[in-house]
Structure formats: structure tokens, C-alpha cells
C-alpha atoms as a PDB file:
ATOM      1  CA  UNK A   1    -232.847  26.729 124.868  1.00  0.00           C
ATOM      2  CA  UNK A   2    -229.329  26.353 125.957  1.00  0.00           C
ATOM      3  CA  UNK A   3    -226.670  28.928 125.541  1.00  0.00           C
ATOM      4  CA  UNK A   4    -223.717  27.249 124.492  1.00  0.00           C
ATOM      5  CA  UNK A   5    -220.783  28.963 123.718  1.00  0.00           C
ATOM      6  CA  UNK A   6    -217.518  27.961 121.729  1.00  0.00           C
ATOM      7  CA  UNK A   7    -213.992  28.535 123.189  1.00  0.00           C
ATOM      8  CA  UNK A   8    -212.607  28.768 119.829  1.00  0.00           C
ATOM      9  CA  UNK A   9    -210.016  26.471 118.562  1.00  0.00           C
ATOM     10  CA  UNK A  10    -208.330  24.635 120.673  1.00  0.00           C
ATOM     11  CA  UNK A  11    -204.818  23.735 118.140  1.00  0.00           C
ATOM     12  CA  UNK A  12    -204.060  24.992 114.668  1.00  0.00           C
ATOM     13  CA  UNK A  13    -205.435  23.862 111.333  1.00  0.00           C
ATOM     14  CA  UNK A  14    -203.137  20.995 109.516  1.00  0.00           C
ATOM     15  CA  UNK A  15    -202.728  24.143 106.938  1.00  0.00           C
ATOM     16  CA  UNK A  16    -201.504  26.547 109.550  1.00  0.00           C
ATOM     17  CA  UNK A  17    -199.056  23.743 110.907  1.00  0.00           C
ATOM     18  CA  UNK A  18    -197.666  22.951 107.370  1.00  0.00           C
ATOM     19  CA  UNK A  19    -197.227  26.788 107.148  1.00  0.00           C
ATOM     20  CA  UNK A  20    -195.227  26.593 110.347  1.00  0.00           C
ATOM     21  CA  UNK A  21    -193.107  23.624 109.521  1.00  0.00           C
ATOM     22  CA  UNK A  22    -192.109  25.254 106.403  1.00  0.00           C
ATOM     23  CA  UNK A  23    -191.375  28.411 108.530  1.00  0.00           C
ATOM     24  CA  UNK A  24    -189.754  26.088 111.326  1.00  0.00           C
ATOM     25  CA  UNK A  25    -187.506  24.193 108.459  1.00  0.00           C
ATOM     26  CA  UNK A  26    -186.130  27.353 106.857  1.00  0.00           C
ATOM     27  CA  UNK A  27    -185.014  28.638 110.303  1.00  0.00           C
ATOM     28  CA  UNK A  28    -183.154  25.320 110.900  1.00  0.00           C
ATOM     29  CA  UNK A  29    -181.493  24.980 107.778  1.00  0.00           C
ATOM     30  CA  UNK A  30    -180.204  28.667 108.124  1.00  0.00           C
ATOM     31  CA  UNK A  31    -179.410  27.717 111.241  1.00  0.00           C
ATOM     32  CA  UNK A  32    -177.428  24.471 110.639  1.00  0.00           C
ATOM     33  CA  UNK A  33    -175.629  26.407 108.408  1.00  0.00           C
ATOM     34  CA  UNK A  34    -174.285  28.935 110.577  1.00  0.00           C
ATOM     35  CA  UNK A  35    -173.277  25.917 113.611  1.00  0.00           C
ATOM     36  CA  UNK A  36    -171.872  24.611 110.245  1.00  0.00           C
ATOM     37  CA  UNK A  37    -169.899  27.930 110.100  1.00  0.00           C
ATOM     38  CA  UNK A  38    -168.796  28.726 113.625  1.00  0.00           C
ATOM     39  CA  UNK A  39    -168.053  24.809 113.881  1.00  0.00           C
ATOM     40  CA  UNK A  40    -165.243  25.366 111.053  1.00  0.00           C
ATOM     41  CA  UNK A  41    -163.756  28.534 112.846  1.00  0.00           C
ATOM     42  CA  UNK A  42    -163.368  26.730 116.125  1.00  0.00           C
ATOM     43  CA  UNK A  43    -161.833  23.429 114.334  1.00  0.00           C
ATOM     44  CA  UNK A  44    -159.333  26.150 111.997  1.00  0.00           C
ATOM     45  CA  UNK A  45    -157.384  28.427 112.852  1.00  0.00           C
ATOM     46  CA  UNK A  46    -154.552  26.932 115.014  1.00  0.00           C
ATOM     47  CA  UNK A  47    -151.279  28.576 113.317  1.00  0.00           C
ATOM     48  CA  UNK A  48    -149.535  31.581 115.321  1.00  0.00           C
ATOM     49  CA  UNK A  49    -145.920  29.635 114.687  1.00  0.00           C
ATOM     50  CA  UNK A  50    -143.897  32.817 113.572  1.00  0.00           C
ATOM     51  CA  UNK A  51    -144.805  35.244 116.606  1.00  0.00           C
ATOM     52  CA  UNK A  52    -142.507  35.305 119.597  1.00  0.00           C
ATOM     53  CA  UNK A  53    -142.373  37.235 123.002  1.00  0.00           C
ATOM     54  CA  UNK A  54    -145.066  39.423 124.492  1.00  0.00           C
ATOM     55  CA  UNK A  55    -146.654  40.187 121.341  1.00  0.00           C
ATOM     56  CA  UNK A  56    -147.554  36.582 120.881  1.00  0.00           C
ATOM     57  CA  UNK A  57    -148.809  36.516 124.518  1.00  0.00           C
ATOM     58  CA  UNK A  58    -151.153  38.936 123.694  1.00  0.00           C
ATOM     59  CA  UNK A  59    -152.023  37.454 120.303  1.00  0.00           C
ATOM     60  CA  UNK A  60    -152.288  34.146 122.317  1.00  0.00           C
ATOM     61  CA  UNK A  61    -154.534  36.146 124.703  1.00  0.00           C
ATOM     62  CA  UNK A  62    -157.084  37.215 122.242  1.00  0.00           C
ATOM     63  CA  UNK A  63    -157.113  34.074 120.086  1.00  0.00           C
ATOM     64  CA  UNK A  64    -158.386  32.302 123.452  1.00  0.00           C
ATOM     65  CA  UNK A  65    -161.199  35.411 123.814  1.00  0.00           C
ATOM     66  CA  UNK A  66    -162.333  34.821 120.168  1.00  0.00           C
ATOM     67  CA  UNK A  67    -162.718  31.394 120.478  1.00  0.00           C
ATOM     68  CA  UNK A  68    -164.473  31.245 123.830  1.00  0.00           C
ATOM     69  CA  UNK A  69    -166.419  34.125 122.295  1.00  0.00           C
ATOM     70  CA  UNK A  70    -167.345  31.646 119.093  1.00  0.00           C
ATOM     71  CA  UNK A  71    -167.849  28.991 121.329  1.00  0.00           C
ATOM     72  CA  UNK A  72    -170.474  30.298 123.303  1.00  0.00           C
ATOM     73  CA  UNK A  73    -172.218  31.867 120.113  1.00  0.00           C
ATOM     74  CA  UNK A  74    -171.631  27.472 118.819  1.00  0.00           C
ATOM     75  CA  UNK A  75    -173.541  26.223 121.866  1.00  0.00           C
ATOM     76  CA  UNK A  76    -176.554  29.015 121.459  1.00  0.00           C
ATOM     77  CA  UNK A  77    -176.871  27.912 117.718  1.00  0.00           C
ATOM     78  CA  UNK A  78    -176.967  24.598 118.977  1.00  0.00           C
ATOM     79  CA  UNK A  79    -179.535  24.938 121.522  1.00  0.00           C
ATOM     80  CA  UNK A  80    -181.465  26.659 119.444  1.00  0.00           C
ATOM     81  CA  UNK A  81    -181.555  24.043 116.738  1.00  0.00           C
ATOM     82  CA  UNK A  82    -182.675  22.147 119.542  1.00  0.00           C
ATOM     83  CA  UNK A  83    -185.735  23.978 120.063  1.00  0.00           C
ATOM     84  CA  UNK A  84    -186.595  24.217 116.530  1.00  0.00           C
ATOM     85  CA  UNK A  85    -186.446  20.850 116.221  1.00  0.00           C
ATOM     86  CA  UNK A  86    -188.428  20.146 118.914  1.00  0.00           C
ATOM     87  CA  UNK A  87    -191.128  22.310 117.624  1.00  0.00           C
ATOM     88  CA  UNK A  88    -191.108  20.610 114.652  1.00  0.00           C
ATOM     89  CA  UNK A  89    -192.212  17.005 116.527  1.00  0.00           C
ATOM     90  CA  UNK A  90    -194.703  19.320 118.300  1.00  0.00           C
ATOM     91  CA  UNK A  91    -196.109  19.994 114.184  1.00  0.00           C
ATOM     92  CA  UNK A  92    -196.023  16.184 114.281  1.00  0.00           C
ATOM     93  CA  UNK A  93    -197.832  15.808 117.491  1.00  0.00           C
ATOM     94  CA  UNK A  94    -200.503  18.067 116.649  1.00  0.00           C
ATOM     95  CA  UNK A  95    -199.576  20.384 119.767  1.00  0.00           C
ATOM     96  CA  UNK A  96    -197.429  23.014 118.256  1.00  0.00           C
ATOM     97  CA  UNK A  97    -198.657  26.151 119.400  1.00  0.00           C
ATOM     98  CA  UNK A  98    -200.372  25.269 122.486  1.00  0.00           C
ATOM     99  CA  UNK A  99    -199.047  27.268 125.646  1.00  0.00           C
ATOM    100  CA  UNK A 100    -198.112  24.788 128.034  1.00  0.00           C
ATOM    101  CA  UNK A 101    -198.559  27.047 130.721  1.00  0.00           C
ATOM    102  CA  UNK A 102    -202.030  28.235 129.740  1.00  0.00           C
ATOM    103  CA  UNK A 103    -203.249  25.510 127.457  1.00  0.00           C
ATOM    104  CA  UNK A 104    -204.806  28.303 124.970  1.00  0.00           C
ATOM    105  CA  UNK A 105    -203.411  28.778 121.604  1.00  0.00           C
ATOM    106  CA  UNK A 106    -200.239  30.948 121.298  1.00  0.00           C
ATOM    107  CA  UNK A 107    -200.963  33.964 119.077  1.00  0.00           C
ATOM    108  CA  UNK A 108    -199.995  32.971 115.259  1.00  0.00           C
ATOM    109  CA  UNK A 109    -198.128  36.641 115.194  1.00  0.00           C
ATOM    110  CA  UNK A 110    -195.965  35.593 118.276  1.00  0.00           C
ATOM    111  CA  UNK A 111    -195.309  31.928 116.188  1.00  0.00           C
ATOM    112  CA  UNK A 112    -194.132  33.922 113.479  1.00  0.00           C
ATOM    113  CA  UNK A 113    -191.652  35.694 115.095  1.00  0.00           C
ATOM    114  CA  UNK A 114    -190.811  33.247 117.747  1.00  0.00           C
ATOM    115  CA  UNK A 115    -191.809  30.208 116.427  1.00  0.00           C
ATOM    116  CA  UNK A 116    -189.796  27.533 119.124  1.00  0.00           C
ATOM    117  CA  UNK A 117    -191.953  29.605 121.320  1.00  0.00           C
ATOM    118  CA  UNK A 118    -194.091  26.829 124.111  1.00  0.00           C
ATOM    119  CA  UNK A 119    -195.321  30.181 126.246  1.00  0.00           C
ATOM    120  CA  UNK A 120    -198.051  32.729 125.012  1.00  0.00           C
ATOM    121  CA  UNK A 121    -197.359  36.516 126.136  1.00  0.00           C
ATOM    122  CA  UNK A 122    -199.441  35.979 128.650  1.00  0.00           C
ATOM    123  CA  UNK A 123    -197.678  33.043 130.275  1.00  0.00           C
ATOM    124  CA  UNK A 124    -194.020  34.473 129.228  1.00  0.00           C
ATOM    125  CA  UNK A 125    -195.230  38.243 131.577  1.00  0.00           C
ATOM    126  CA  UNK A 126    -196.215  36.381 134.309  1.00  0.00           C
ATOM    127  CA  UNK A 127    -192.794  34.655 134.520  1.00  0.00           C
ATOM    128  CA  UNK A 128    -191.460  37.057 134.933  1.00  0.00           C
END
């Protein structure tokens, strides 16, 4: 008799990937919204017509922070809508959840919390 073992699954269950795209598709709407948000601040606010002197130096000065400050926080939101989305097509593929550093499955807890994830723990320690 042979012994023949079984390496387990090799991808998730079409339920556990519809229970990921759901997850996946809440993120990125609450997401969108938020770009949607910062995207409005840095296309507003404009109008400092009635200061004058140093004062509106200095008002100038920390308008220019704020922005660059909501800017950067614009182009994270974006990058990781990015990521979302392309874990979604991953759900499509079939390959969501797949390390593609190990090849094993990516533990579902990890998906949870970071599900854009493409690197188990295991891959993400030795990265580093």
C-alpha cells in the first residue's frame, strides 16, 4: 500500500472567495469615499483674499503644509484602492490568497485583516 498524503488545499473555496469579495468591496467603497473626500479638500479651499502681511505668510505657509499633508494621505488612498482592486481580479482569477512568494495559502485570519495582502507571514518575516 502506498502512503499518500494530501497537502491540503491548494486555493480557497468559491464560498470563501465570495466571502472575501464582499469583504474586499466594502473596503473599496469606504475607501472611494474617503479619496472622494480628501479629493474635495484639495480641489476647495482656495480663499485667503482678506489677510495681508506676515500673518498671511504664515497662513500661506500652513495652507501649503495641509495640503501637501492631504495630498500624500490622497495618493495612499489611491494606491490602496489599487490594491484592493487588484485583489478583487485575483477573486476572479481564482488566485486570491495564494502567497506569491511561497505558493501556499495565506492564512484566512491574515485575509481578514489584510485582505490586499499577496505575502503570507511567513513570506512578509523573511523580507524583512
Amino acid at each position: 500500500m502506498e502512503n499518500i498524503t494530501t497537502p491540503g488545499p491548494t486555493r480557497y473555496s468559491d464560498i470563501e472567495l465570495e466571502e472575501f469579495r464582499q469583504l474586499i468591496q466594502n473596503k473599496l467603497d469606504i475607501a472611494r469615499d474617503e479619496f472622494a473626500e480628501l479629493s474635495a479638500v484639495l480641489n476647495g479651499s482656495n480663499s485667503n483674499d482678506d489677510n495681508s502681511g506676515a500673518y498671511a505668510t504664515m497662513e500661506d505657509g500652513a495652507a501649503t503644509l495641509e495640503k501637501e499633508t492631504v495630498y500624500q494621505m490622497a495618493a495612499r488612498q489611491k494606491k490602496f484602492m489599487e490594491q484592493l482592486e487588484a485583489a478583487l481580479v485575483r477573486i476572479g482569477n481564482k488566485t486570491y490568497g495564494i502567497c506569491r512568494a511561497t505558493g501556499k495559502l495565506i492564512q484566512k485570519e491574515r485575509l481578514m485583516a489584510v485582505p490586499h495582502t499577496t505575502l503570507s507571514m511567513e513570506a512578509k518575516l523573511r523580507q524583512n
